[in-house]
Protein backbone atom coordinates (compact mmCIF):
# COMPACT_ATOMS: atom_id res chain seq x y z
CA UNK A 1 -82.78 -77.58 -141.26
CA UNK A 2 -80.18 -79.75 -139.12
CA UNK A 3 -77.20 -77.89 -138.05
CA UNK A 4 -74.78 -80.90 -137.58
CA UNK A 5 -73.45 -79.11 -134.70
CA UNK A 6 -76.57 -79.44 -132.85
CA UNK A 7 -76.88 -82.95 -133.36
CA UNK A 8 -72.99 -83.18 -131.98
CA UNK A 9 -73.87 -81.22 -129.13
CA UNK A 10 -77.60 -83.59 -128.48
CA UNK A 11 -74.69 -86.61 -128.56
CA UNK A 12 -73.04 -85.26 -125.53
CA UNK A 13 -75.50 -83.71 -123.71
CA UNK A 14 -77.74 -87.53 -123.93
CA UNK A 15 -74.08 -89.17 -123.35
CA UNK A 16 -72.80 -86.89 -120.13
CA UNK A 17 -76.55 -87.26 -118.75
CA UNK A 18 -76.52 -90.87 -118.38
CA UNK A 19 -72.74 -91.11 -117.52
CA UNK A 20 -73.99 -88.47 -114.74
CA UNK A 21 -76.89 -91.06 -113.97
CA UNK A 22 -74.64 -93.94 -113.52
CA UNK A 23 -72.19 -92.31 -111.13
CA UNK A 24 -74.96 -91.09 -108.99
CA UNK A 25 -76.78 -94.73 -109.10
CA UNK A 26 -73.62 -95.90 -107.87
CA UNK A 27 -73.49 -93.98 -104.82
CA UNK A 28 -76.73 -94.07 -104.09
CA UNK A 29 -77.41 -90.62 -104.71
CA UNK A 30 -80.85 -89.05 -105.72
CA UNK A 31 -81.36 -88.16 -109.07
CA UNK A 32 -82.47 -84.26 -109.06
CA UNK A 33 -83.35 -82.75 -112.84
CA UNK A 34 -81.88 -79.40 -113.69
CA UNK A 35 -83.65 -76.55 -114.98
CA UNK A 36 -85.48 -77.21 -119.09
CA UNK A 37 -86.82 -74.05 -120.69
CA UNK A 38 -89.19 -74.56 -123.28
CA UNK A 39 -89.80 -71.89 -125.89
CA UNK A 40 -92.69 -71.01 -128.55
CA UNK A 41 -92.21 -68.80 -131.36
CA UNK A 42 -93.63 -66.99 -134.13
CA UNK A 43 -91.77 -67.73 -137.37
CA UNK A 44 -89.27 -65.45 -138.00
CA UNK A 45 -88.88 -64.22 -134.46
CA UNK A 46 -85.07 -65.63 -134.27
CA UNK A 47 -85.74 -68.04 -131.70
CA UNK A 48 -83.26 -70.28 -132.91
CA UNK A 49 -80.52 -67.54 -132.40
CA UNK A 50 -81.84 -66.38 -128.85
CA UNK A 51 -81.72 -69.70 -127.76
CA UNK A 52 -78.17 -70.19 -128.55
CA UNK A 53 -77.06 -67.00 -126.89
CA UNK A 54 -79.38 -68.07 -124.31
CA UNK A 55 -78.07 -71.31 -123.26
CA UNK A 56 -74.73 -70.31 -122.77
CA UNK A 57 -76.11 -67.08 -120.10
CA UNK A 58 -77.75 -70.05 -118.50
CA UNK A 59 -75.26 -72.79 -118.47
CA UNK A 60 -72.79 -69.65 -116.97
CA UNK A 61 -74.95 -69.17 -114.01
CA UNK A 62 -75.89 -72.92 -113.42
CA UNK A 63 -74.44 -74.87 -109.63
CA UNK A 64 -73.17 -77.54 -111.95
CA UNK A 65 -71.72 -75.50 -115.26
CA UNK A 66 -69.58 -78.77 -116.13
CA UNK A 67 -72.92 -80.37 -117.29
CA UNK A 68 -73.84 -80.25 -120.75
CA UNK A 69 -76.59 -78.48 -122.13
CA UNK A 70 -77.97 -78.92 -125.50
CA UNK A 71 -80.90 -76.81 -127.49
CA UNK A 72 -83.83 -79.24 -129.43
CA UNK A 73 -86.51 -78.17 -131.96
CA UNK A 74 -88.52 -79.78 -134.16
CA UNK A 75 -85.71 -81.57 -136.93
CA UNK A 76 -83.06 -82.40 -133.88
CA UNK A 77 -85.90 -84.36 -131.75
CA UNK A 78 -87.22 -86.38 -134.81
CA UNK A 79 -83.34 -86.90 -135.58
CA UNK A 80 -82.03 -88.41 -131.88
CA UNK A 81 -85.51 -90.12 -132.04
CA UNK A 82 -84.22 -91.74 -135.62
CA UNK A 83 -80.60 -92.43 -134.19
CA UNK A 84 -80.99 -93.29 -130.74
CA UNK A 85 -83.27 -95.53 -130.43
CA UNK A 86 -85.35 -92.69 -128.68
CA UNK A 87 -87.06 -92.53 -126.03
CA UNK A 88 -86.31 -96.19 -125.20
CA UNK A 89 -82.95 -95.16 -124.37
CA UNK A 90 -83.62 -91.86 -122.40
CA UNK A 91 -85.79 -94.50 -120.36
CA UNK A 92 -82.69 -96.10 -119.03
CA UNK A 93 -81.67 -93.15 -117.00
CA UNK A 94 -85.27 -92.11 -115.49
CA UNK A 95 -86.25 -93.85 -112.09
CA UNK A 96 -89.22 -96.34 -111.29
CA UNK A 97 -91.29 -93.29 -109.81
CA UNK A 98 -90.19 -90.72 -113.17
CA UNK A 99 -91.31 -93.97 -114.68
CA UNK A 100 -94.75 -93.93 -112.78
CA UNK A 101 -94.88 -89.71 -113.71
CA UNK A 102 -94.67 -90.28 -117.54
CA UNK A 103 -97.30 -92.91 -118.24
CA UNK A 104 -99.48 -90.95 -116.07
CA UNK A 105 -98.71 -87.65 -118.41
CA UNK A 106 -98.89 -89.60 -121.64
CA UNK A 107 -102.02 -91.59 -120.80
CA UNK A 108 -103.37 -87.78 -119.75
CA UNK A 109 -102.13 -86.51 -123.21
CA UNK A 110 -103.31 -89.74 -125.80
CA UNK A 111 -105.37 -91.72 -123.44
CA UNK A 112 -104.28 -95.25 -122.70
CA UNK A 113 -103.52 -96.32 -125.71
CA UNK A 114 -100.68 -94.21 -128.04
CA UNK A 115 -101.37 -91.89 -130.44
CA UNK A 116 -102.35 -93.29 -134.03
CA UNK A 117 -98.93 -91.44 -135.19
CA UNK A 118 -96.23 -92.70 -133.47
CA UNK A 119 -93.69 -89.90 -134.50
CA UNK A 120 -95.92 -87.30 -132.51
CA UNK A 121 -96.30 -90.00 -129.82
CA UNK A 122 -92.50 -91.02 -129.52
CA UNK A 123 -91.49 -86.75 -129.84
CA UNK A 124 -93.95 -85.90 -126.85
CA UNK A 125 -92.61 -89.02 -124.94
CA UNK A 126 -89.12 -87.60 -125.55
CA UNK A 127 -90.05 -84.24 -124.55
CA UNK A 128 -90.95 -85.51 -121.04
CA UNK A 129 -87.64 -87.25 -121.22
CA UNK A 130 -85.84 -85.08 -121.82
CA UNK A 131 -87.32 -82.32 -119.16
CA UNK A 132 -86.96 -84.91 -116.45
CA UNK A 133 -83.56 -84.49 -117.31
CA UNK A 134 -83.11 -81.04 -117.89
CA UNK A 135 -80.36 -78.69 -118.84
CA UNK A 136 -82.26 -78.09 -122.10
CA UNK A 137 -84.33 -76.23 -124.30
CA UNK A 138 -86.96 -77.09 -126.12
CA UNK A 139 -88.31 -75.03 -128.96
CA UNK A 140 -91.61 -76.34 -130.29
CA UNK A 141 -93.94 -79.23 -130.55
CA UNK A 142 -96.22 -77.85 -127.89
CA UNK A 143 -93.72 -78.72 -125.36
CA UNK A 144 -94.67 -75.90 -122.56
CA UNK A 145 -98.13 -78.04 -122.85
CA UNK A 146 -96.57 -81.46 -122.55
CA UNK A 147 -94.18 -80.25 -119.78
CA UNK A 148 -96.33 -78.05 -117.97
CA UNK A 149 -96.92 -79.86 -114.48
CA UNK A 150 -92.61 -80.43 -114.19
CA UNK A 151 -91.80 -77.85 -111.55
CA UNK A 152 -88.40 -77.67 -113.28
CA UNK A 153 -89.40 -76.41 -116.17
CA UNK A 154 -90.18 -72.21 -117.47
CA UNK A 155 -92.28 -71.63 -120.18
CA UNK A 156 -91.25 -68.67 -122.98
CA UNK A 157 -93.13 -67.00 -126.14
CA UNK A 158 -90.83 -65.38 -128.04
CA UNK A 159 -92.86 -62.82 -130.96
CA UNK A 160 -92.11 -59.95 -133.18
CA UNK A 161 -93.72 -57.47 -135.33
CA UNK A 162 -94.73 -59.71 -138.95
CA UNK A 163 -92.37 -57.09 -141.04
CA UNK A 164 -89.69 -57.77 -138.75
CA UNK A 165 -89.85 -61.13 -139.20
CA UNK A 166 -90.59 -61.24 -142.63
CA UNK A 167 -86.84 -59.40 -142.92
CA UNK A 168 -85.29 -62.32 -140.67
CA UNK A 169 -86.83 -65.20 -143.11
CA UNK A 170 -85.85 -63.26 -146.44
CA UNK A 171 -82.46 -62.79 -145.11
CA UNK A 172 -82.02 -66.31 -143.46
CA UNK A 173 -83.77 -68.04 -146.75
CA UNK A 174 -82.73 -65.69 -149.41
CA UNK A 175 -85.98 -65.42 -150.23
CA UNK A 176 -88.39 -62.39 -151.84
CA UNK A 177 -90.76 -60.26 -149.22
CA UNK A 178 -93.36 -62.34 -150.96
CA UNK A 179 -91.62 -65.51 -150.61
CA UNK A 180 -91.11 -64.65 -146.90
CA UNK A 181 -94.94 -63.69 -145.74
CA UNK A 182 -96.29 -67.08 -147.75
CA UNK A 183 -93.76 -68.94 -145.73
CA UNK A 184 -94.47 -67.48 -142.47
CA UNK A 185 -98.25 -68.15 -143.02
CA UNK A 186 -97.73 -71.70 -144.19
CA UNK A 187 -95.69 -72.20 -140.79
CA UNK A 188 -97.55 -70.40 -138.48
CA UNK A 189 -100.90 -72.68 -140.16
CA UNK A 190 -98.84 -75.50 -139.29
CA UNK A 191 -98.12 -74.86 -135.38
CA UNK A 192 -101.24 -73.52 -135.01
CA UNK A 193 -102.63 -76.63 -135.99
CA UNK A 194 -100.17 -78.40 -134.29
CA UNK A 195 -101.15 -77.64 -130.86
CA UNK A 196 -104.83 -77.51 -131.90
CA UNK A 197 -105.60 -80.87 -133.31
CA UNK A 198 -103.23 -83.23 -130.51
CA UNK A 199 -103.14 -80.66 -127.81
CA UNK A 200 -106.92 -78.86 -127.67
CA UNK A 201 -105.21 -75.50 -127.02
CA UNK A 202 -104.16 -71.84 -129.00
CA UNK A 203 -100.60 -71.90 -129.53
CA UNK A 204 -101.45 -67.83 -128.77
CA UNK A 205 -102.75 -68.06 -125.95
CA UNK A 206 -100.64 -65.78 -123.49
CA UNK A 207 -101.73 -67.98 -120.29
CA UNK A 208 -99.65 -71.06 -121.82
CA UNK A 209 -96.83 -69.14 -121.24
CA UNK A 210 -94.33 -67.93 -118.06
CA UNK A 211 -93.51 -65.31 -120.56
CA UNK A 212 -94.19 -63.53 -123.96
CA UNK A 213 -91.67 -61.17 -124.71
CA UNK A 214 -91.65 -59.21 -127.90
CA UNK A 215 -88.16 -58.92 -129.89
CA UNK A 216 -89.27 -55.34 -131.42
CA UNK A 217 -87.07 -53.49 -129.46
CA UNK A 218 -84.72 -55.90 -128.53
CA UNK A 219 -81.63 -56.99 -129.94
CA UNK A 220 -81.40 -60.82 -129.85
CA UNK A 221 -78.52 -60.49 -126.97
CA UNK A 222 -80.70 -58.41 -125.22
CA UNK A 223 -84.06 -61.00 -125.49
CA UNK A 224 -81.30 -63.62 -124.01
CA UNK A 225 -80.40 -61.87 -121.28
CA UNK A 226 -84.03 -60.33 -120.49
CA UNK A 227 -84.84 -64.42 -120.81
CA UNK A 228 -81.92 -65.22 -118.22
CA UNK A 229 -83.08 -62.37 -115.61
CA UNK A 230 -86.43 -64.18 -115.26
CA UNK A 231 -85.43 -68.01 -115.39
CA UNK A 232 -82.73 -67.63 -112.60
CA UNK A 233 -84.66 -65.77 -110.28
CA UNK A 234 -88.38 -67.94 -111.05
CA UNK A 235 -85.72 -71.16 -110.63
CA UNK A 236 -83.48 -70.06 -108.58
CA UNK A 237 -82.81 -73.41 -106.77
CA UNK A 238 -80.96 -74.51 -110.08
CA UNK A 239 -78.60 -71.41 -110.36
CA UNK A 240 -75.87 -69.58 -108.27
């Protein structure tokens, strides 16, 4: 589901990025990318939510709060990809050697020559765009994998207990406990999949991952902040 929103706040954050980039080209100042959290979940674990909460701990504690911030998953990737000419455009604001950087990544990725399926192609493309850029999150679509030689970037798992999430999906969906679990195993098929078919790794896999932190006993303001703690202090160059 696309929250309009989110797509509102993508528009700015893409926008105020390469107004930043033009400003800086003109004065012939180095292009540094802020900090990009990327963020795996089990369905039903709320990472949606936390990531909401979360951006706005993080965007609080940032040297440069003025710059937007925006949150993408699956639906709002596919969607800029769809409306903005993506990530041709992003490639406007990224430098000859971030140029250099992402072929090298991609070709690593797909091999020289682009995946058969140019939507997963174009998505991991934009990923790396987007990281270079930073001042985002990224939930999904294997991005701690495609990201994870950025030194910008902090990778997070985010999993709960399957009743508790079974409660989150039956109460987001209006669905039936039964309703729920069949859900949550169709999705969880899906990413599992996912990372095994393009990416040759276990989405479960705990060594994928900065950290895996389990919303049990957690309220979701308390996961954000928890999440905060440990990205400020691991990248502490990009906050106060």
């Amino acid at each position: 589901m696309l929250v309009s929103g989110a797509y509102e706040k993508a528009k700015l954050y893409i926008e105020a990025h390469s107004r930043e980039k033009e400003e800086l080209q003109k004065k012939k100042i180095k292009i540094e990318p802020g900090p990009c959290i990327t963020i795996s979940r089990q369905t039903g674990a709320a990472a949606g939510e936390i990531s909401e909460i979360l951006i706005d701990l993080l965007k609080q504690k940032t040297k440069n709060p003025e710059l937007e911030w925006a949150v993408f998953d699956k639906n709002l990737i596919e969607k800029v990809i769809e409306d903005h000419n993506l990530p041709e455009k992003l490639s406007n604001y990224l430098t000859e050697e971030k140029h250099s950087f992402l072929n090298s990544m991609m070709n690593e990725l797909f091999g020289i020559h682009p995946s058969p399926l140019r939507l997963v192609y174009k998505t991991t493309k934009t990923i790396l765009q987007l990281a270079q850029m930073g001042n985002c999150i990224i939930v999904g679509r294997a991005a701690n994998i495609i990201t994870r030689n950025l030194e910008n970037t902090y990778h997070v798992r985010i999993i709960a207990p399957l009743k508790k999430r079974i409660e989150q999906i039956q109460l987001y969906f209006n669905m039936s406990e039964d309703e729920a679990k069949k859900f949550i195993e169709k999705e969880e098929e899906k990413r599992r999949d996912y990372v095994k078919h393009y990416f040759h790794k276990e989405i479960g896999d705990p060594s994928l991952y900065d950290l895996v932190i389990n919303t049990e006993r957690h309220s979701l303001d308390e996961t954000a902040q928890i999440l905060a703690c440990a990205i400020t202090k691991k990248l502490k160059k990009y906050f106060k």
